[in-house]
C-alpha atoms as a PDB file:
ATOM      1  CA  UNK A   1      15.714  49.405  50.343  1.00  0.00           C
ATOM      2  CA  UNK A   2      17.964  47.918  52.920  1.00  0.00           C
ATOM      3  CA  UNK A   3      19.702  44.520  52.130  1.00  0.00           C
ATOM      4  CA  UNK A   4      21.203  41.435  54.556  1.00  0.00           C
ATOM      5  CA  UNK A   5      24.215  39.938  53.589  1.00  0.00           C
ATOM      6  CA  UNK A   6      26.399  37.750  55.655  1.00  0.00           C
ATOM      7  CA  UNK A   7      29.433  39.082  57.172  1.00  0.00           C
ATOM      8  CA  UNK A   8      32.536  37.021  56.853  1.00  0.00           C
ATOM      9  CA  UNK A   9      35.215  37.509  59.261  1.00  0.00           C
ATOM     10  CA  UNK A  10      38.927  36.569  58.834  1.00  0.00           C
ATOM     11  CA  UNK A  11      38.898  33.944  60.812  1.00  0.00           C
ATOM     12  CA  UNK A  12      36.167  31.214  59.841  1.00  0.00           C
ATOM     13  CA  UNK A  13      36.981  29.989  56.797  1.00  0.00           C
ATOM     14  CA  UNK A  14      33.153  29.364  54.918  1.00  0.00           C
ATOM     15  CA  UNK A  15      30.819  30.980  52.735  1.00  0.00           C
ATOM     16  CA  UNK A  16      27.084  31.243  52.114  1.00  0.00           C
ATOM     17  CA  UNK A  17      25.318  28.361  49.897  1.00  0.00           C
ATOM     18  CA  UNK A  18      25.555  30.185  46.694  1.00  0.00           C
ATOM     19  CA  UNK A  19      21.416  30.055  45.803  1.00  0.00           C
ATOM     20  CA  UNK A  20      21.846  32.424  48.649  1.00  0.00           C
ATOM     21  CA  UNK A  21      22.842  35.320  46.860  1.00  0.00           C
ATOM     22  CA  UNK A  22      20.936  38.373  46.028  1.00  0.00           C
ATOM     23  CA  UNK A  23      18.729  38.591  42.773  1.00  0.00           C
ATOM     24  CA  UNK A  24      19.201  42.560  43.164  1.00  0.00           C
ATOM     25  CA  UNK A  25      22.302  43.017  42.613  1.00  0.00           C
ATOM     26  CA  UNK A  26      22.655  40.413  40.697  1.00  0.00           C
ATOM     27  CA  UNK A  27      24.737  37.425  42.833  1.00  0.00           C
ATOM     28  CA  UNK A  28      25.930  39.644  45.330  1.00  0.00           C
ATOM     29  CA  UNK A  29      26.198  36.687  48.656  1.00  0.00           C
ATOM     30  CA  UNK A  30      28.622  38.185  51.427  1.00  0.00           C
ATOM     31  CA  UNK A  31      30.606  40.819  52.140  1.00  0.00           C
ATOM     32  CA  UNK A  32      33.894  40.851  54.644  1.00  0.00           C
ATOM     33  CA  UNK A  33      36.431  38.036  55.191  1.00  0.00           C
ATOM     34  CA  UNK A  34      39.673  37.985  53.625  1.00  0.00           C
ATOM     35  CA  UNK A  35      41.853  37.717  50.501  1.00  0.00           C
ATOM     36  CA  UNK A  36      44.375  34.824  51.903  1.00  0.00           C
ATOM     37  CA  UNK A  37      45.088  31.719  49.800  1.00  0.00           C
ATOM     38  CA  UNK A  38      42.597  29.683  51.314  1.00  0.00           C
ATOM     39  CA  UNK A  39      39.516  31.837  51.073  1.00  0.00           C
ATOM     40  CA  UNK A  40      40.458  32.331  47.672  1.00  0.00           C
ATOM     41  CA  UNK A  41      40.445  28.833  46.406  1.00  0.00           C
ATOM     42  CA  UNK A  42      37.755  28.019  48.590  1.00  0.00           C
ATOM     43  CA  UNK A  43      36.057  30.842  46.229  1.00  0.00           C
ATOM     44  CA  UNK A  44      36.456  29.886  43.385  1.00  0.00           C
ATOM     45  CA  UNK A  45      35.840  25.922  43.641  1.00  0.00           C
ATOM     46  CA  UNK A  46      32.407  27.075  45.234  1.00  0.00           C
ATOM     47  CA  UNK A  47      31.496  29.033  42.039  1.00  0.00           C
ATOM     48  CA  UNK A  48      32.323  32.338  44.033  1.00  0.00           C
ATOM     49  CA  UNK A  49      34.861  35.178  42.958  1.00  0.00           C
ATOM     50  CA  UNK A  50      35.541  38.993  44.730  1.00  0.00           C
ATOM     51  CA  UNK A  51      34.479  41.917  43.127  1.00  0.00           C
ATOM     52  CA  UNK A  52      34.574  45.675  44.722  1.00  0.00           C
ATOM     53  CA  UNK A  53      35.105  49.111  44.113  1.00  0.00           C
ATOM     54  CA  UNK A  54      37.501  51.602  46.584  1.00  0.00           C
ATOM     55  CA  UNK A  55      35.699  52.728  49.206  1.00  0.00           C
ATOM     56  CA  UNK A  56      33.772  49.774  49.432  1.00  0.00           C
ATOM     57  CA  UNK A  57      33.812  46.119  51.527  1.00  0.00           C
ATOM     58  CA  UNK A  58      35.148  43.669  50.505  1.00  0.00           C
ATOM     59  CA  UNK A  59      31.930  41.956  48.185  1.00  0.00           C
ATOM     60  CA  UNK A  60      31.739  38.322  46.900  1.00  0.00           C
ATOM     61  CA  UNK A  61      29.672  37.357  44.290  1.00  0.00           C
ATOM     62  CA  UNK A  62      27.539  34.399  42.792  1.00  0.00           C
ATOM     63  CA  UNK A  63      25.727  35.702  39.674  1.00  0.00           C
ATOM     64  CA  UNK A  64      22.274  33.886  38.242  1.00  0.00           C
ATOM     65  CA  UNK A  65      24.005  34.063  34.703  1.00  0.00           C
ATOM     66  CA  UNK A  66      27.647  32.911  34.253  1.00  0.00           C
ATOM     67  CA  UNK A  67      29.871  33.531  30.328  1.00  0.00           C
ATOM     68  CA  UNK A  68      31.871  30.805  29.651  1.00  0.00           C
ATOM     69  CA  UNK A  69      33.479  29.822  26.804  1.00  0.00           C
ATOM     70  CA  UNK A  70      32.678  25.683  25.812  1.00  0.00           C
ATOM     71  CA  UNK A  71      36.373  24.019  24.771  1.00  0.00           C
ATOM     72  CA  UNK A  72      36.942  24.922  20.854  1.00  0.00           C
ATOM     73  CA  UNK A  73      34.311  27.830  20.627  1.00  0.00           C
ATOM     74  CA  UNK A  74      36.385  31.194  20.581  1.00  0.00           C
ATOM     75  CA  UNK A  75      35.413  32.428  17.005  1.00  0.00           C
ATOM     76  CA  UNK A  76      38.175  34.300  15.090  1.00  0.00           C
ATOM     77  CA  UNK A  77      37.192  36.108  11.608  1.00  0.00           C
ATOM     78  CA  UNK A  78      39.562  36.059   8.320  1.00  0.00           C
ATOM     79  CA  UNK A  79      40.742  39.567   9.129  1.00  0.00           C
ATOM     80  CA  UNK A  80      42.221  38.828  12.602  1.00  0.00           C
ATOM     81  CA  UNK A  81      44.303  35.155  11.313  1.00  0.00           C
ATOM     82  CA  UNK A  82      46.002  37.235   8.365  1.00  0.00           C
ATOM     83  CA  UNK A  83      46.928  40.039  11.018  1.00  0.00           C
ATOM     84  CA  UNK A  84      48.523  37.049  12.983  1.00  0.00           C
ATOM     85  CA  UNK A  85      51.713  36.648  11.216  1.00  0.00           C
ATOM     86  CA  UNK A  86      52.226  40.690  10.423  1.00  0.00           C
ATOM     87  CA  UNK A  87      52.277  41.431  13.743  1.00  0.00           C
ATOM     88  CA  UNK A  88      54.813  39.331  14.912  1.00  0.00           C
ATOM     89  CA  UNK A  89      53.813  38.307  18.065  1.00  0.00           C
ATOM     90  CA  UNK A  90      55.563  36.176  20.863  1.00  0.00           C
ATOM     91  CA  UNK A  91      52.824  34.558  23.502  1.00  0.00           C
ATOM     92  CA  UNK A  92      54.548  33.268  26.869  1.00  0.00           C
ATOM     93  CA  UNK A  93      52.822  31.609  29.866  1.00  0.00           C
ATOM     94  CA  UNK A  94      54.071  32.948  33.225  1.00  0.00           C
ATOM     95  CA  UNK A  95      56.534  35.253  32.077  1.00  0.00           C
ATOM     96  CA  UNK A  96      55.570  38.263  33.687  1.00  0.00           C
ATOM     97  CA  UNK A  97      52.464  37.723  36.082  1.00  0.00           C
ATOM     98  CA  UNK A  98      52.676  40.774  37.633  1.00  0.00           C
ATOM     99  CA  UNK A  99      52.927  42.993  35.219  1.00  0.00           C
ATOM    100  CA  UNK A 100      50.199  41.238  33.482  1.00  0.00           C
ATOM    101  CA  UNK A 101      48.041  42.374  36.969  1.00  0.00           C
ATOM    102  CA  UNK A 102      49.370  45.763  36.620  1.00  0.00           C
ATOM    103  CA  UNK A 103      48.608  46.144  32.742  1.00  0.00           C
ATOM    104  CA  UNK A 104      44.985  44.671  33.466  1.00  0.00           C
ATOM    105  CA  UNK A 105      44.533  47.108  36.484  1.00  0.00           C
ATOM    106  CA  UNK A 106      45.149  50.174  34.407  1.00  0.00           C
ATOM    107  CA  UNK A 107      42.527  52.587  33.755  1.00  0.00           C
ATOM    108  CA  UNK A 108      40.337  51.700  30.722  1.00  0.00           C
ATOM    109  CA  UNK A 109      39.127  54.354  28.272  1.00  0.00           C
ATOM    110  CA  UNK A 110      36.054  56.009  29.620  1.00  0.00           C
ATOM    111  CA  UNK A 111      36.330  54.198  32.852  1.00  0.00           C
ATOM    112  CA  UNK A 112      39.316  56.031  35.194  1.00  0.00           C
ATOM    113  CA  UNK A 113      38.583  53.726  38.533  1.00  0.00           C
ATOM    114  CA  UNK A 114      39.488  50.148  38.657  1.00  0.00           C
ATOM    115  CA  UNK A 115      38.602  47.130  40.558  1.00  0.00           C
ATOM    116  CA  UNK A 116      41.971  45.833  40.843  1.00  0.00           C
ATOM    117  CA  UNK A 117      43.018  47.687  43.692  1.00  0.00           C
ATOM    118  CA  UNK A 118      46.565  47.174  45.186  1.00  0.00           C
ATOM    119  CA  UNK A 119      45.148  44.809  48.281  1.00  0.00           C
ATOM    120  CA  UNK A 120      43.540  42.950  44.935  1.00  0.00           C
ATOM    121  CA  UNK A 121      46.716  42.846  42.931  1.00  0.00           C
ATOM    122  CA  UNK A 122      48.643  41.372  46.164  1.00  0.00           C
ATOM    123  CA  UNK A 123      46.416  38.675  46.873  1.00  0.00           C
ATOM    124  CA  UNK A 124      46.727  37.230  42.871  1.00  0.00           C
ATOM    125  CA  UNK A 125      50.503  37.538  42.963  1.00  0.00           C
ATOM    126  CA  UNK A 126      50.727  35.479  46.111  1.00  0.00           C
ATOM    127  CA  UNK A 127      48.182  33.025  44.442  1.00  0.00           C
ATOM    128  CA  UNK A 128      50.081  32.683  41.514  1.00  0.00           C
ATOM    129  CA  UNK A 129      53.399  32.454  43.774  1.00  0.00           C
ATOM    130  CA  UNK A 130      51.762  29.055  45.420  1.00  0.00           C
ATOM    131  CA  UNK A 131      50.600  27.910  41.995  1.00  0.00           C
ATOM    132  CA  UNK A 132      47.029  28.474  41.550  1.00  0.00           C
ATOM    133  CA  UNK A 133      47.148  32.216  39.011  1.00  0.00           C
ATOM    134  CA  UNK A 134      48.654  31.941  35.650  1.00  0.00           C
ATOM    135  CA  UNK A 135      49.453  34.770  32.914  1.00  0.00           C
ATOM    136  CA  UNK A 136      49.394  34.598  29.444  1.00  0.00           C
ATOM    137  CA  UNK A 137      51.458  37.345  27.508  1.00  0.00           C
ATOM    138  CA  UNK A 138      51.582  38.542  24.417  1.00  0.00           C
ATOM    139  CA  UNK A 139      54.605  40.651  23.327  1.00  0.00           C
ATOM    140  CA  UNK A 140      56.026  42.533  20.342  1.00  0.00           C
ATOM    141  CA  UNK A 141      59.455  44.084  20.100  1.00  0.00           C
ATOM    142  CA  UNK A 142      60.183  42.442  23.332  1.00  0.00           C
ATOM    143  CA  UNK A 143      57.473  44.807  24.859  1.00  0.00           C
ATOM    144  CA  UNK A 144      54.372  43.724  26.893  1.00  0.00           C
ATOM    145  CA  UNK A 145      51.545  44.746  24.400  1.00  0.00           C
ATOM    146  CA  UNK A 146      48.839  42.548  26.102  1.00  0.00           C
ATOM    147  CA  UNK A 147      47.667  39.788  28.261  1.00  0.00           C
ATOM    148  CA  UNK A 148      45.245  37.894  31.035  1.00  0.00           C
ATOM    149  CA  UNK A 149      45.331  36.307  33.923  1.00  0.00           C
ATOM    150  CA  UNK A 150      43.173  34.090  35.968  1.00  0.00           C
ATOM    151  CA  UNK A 151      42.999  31.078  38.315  1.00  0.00           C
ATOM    152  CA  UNK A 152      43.048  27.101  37.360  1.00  0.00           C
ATOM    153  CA  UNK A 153      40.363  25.054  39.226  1.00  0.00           C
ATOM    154  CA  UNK A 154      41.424  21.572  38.049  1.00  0.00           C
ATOM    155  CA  UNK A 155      40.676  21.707  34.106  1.00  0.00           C
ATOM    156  CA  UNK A 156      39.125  25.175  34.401  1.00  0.00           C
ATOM    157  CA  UNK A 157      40.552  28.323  34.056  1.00  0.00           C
ATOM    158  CA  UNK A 158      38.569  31.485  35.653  1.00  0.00           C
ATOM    159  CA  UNK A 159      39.501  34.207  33.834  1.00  0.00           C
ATOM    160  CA  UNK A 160      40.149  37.580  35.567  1.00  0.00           C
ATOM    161  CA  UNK A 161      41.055  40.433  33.288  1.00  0.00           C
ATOM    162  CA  UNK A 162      42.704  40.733  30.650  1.00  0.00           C
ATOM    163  CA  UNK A 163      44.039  44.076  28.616  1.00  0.00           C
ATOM    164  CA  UNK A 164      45.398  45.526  25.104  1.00  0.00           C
ATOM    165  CA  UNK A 165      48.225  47.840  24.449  1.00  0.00           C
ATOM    166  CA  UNK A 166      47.895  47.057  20.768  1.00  0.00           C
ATOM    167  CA  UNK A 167      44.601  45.863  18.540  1.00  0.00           C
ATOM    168  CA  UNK A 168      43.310  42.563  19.301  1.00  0.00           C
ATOM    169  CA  UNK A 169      46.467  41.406  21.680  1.00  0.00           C
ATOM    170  CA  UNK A 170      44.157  39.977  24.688  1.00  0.00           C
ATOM    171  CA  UNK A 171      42.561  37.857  21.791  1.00  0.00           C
ATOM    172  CA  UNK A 172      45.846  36.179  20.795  1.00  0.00           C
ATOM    173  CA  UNK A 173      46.231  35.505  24.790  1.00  0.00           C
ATOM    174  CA  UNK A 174      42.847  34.034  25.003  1.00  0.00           C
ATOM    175  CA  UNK A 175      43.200  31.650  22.005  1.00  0.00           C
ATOM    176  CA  UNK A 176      46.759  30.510  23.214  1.00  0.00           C
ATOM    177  CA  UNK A 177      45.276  29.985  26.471  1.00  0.00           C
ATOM    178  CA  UNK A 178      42.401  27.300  25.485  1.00  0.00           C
ATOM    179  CA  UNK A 179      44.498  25.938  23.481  1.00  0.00           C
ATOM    180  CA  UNK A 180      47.375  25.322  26.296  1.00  0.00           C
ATOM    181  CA  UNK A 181      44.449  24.460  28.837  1.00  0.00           C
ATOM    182  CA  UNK A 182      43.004  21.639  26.055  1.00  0.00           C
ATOM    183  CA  UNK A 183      46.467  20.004  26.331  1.00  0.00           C
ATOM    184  CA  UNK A 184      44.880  17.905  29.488  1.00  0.00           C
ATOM    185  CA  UNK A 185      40.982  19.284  30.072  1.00  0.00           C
ATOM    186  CA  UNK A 186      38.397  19.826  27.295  1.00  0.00           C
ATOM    187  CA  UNK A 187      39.280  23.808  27.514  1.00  0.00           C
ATOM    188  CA  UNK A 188      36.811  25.647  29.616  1.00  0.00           C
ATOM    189  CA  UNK A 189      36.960  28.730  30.297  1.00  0.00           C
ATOM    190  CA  UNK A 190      35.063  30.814  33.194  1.00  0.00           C
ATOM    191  CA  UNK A 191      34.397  34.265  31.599  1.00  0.00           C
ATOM    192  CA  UNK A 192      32.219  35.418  35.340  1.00  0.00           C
ATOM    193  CA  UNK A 193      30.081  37.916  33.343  1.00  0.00           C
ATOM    194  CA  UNK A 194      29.249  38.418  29.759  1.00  0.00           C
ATOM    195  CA  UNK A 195      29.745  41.246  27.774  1.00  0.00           C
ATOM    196  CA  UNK A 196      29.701  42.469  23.990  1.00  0.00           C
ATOM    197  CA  UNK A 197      33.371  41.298  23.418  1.00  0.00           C
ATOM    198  CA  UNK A 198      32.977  38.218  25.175  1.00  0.00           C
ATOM    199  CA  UNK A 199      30.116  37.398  23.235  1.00  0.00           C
ATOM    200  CA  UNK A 200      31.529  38.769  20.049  1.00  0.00           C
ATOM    201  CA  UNK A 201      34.468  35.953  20.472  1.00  0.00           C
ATOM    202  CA  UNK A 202      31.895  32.807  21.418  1.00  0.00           C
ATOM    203  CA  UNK A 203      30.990  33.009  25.196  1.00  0.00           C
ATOM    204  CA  UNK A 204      27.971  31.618  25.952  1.00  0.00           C
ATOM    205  CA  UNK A 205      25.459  32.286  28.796  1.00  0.00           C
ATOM    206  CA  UNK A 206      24.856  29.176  31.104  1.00  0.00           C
ATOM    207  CA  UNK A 207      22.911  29.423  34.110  1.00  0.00           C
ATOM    208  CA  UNK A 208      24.459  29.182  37.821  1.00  0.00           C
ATOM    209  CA  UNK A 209      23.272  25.379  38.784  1.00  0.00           C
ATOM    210  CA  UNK A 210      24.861  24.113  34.810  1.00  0.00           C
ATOM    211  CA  UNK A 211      27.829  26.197  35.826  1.00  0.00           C
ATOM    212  CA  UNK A 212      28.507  24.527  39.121  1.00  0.00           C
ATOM    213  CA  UNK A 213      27.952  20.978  37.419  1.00  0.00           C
ATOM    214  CA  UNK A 214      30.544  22.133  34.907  1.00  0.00           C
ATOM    215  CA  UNK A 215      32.653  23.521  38.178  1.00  0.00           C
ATOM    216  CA  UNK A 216      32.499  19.889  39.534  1.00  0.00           C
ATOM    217  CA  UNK A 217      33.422  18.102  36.745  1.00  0.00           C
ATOM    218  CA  UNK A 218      36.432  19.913  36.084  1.00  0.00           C
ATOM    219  CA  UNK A 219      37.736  20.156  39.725  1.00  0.00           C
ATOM    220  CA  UNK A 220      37.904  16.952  39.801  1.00  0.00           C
ATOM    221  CA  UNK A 221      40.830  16.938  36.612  1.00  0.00           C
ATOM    222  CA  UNK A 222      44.560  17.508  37.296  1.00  0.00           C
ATOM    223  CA  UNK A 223      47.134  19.328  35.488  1.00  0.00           C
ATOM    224  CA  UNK A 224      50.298  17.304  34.480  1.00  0.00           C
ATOM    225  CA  UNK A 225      53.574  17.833  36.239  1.00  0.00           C
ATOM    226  CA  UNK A 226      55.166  20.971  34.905  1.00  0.00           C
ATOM    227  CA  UNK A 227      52.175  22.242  32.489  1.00  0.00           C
ATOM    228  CA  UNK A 228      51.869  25.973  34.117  1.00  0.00           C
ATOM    229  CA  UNK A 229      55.703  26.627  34.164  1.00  0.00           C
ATOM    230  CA  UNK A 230      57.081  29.218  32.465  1.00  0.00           C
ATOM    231  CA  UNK A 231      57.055  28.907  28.904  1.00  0.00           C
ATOM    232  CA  UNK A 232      56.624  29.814  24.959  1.00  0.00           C
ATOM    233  CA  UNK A 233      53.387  29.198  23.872  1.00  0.00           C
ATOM    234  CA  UNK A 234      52.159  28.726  20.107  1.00  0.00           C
ATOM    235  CA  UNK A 235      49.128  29.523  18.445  1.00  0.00           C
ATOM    236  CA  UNK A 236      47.140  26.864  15.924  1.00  0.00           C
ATOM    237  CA  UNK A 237      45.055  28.377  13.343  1.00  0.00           C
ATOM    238  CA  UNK A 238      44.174  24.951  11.971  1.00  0.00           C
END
């Protein structure tokens, strides 16, 4: 069956009204447009984020069902906080964005294409070059082992990707992360779409209309001067 969606071109800056989008596929709302800076953030503070395979245009999606996680709620077991100190771990912030984007665009097990395609990985790096990506990384031996990256809307981060090149690394990242973010905002965190290891670690399901109140409330919330620089991070098991 043949489907409408809006064409964006790259030089209007605007999208759909997100109850627009498609129920089948699931939040699928225009296709075309542009990566730049602008679009981007517009994106995102509209509840909005790009999504497409190679071969394909470029796609921008809405979904019904959003995975968040609520400030406090990522759920680590016994197991994983005594593996903490025998691991010996260093977490940064903004260390090494880019090879965060390249470690989280890597082929996964059992899946050999990625979304993160090169035009993808260039429009994040200049994002994060005028402030608005961040990278968490987690590193052992002085070697990148995992990580994640995403964008800040006020006091909400929407997660991207993320990746392991040891055990349980992106989970370090993700705890660090809230816990850097709850320094100044409650410590949301935009997940786009759930999954088993989302879930697994706390996410909750919220639909679209309680996500965009949640959106709105925490655009409105500033960062303090210097927050995202590059840093050290720590982790509290407490």
């Amino acid at each position: 069956m043949a489907i409408y969606l809006p064409q964006l071109d790259a030089v209007q800056l605007w999208f759909p009204a997100v109850e627009q989008a498609l129920l089948q596929p699931d939040g699928l709302l225009a296709m075309g447009g542009d990566l730049s800076v602008d679009r981007l953030c517009l994106a995102y503070k509209s509840g909005i984020f790009p999504w497409f395979s190679a071969g394909d245009p470029l796609l921008w999606w809405s979904p019904a069902t959003r995975a968040v996680f609520a400030p406090d709620s990522l759920q680590f077991n016994r197991t994983l906080r005594k593996k903490w100190p025998r691991l010996a771990l260093t977490l940064t912030l903004n260390q090494a964005f880019t090879e965060v984007v390249q470690g989280c665009a890597s082929p996964r097990k059992g899946q050999p294409e990625t979304w993160i395609l090169p035009p993808m990985q260039q429009a994040y790096n200049e994002l994060h070059r005028c402030g608005h990506a961040h990278s968490i990384e987690v590193w052992q031996d002085k070697q990148l082992v995992g990580g994640l990256y995403g964008i800040v809307v006020g006091g909400l981060f929407c997660g991207e990707s993320m990746f392991n090149r040891i055990p349980d690394a992106a989970k370090f990242a993700l705890l660090a992360l809230q816990q850097h973010l709850g320094r100044y905002a409650p410590g949301w965190i935009d997940c786009q779409l759930p999954n088993p290891f989302l879930q697994q670690l706390g996410a909750q399901c919220i639909p679209r209309a309680q996500y965009l109140t949640l959106l709105k409330q925490q655009t409105m919330l500033n960062s303090p001067a210097g927050h995202w620089v590059p840093q050290a991070l720590s982790v509290n098991w407490e």
